[in-house]
Protein backbone atom coordinates (compact mmCIF):
# COMPACT_ATOMS: atom_id res chain seq x y z
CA UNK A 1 52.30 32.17 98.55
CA UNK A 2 52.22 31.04 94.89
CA UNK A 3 52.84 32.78 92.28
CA UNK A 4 49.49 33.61 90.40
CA UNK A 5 48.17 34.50 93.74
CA UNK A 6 51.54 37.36 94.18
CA UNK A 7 50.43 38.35 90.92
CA UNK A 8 46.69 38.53 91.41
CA UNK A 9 47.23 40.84 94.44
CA UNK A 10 49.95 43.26 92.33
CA UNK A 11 47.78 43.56 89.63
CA UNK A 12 45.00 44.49 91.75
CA UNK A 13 47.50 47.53 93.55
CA UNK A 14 48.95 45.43 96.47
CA UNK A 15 52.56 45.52 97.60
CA UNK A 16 53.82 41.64 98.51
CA UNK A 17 56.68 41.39 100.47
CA UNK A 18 58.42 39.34 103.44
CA UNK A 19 58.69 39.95 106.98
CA UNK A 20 62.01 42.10 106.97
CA UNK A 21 60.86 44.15 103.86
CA UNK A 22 57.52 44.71 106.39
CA UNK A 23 59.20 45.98 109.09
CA UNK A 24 62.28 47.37 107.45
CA UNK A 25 64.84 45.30 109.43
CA UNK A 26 68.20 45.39 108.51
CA UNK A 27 70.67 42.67 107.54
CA UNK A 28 72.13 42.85 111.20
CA UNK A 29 68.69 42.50 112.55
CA UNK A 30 67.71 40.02 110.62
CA UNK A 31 70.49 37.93 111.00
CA UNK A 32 70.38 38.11 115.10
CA UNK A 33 66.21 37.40 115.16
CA UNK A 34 67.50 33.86 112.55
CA UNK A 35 70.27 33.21 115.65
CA UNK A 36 67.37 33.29 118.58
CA UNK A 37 65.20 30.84 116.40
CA UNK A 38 68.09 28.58 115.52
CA UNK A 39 69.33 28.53 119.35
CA UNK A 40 65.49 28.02 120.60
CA UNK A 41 65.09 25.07 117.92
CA UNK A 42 68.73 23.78 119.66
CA UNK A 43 67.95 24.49 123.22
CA UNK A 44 64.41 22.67 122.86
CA UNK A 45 66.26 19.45 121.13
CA UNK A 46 69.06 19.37 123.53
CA UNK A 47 66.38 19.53 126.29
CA UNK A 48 63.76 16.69 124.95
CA UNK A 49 67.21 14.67 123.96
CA UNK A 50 68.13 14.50 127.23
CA UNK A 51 64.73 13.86 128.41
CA UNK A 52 64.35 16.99 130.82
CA UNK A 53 61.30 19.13 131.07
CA UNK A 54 60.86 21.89 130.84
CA UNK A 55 60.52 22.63 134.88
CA UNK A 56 63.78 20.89 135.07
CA UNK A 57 65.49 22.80 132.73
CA UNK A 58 63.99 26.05 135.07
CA UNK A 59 65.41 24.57 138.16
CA UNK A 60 68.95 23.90 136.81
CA UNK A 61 69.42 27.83 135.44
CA UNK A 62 67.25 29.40 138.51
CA UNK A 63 64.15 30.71 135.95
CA UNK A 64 60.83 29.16 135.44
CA UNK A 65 59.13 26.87 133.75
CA UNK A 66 56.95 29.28 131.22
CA UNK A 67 60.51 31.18 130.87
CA UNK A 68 61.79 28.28 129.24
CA UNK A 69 58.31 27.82 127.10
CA UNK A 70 58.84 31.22 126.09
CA UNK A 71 62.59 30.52 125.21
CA UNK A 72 61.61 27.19 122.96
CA UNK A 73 59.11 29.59 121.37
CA UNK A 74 62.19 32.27 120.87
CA UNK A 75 59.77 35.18 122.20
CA UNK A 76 61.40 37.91 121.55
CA UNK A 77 60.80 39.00 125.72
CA UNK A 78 63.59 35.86 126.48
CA UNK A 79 66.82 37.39 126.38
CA UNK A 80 69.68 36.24 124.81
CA UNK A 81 71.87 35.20 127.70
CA UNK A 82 69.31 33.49 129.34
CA UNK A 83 69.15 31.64 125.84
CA UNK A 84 72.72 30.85 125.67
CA UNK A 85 72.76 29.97 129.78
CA UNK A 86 70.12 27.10 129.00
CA UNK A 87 71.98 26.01 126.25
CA UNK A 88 75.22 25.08 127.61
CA UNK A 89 73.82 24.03 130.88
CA UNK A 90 72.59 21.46 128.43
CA UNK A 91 75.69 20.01 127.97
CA UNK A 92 76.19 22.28 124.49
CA UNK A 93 79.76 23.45 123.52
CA UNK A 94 80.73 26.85 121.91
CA UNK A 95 81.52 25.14 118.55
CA UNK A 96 77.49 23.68 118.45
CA UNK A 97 76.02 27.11 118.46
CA UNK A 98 74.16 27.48 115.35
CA UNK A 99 75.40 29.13 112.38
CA UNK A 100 78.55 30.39 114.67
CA UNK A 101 82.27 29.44 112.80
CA UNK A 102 84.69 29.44 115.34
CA UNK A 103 88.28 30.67 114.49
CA UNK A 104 90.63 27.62 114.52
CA UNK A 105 92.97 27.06 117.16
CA UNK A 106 96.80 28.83 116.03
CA UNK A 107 99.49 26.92 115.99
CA UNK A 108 102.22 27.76 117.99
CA UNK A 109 105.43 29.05 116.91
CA UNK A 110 108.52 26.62 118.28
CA UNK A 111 111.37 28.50 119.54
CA UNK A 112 114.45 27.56 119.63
C-alpha cells in the first residue's frame, strides 16, 4: 500500500498494519508460518524440476493428489511432516531446507 494512501486511511481514524500485527502472532509463529511457505515454494520446484506431477508425487509418499495441491499452496491443514516427507522424497538434503543453518561437522580430536 503506498504511502499517501496509509496516511489517508490514519487520518481518517483507521489502524494500518500487517498480517502478524492483525492476528497478534508472535515472532515464533511467524517465523514457522515463513518456513511452510519457503518449503511449499521448494517442494513445488523440486517437483516441476524433476518433471513429476503432482499425482506422482502422491503415489511416491502414499497421500493424494489435492494433498500435494494443498501442500504447494502451504494450507495451513498440510502438516509439516508430510511437508518435509515430500521434500526429501524429492531427492532434497537436510542442508537445502530453507532458511535452516546446519551446525558444521566437528572435527575430531586425534589421540595419541
Amino acid at each position: 500500500m503506498d504511502k499517501l494512501k496509509i496516511k489517508r486511511l490514519e487520518a481518517q481514524g483507521w489502524k494500518v498494519a500487517d498480517t502478524s500485527e492483525f492476528l497478534d502472532l508472535s515472532d515464533q509463529e511467524i517465523e514457522f508460518i515463513d518456513f511452510k511457505l519457503a518449503l511449499a515454494s521448494k517442494v513445488k520446484k523440486l517437483r516441476q524440476r524433476k518433471g513429476m506431477t503432482q499425482d506422482e508425487v502422491a503415489q511416491a509418499i502414499g497421500s493424494s493428489q489435492s494433498r500435494i495441491a494443498k501442500l504447494e499452496a502451504a494450507d495451513s491443514s498440510v502438516s509439516t511432516d508430510l511437508m518435509l516427507k515430500s521434500f526429501f522424497m524429492l531427492g532434497a538434503k537436510r542442508k537445502d531446507l530453507p532458511g535452516v543453518r546446519l551446525p558444521q561437522k566437528r572435527q575430531q580430536k586425534k589421540t595419541a
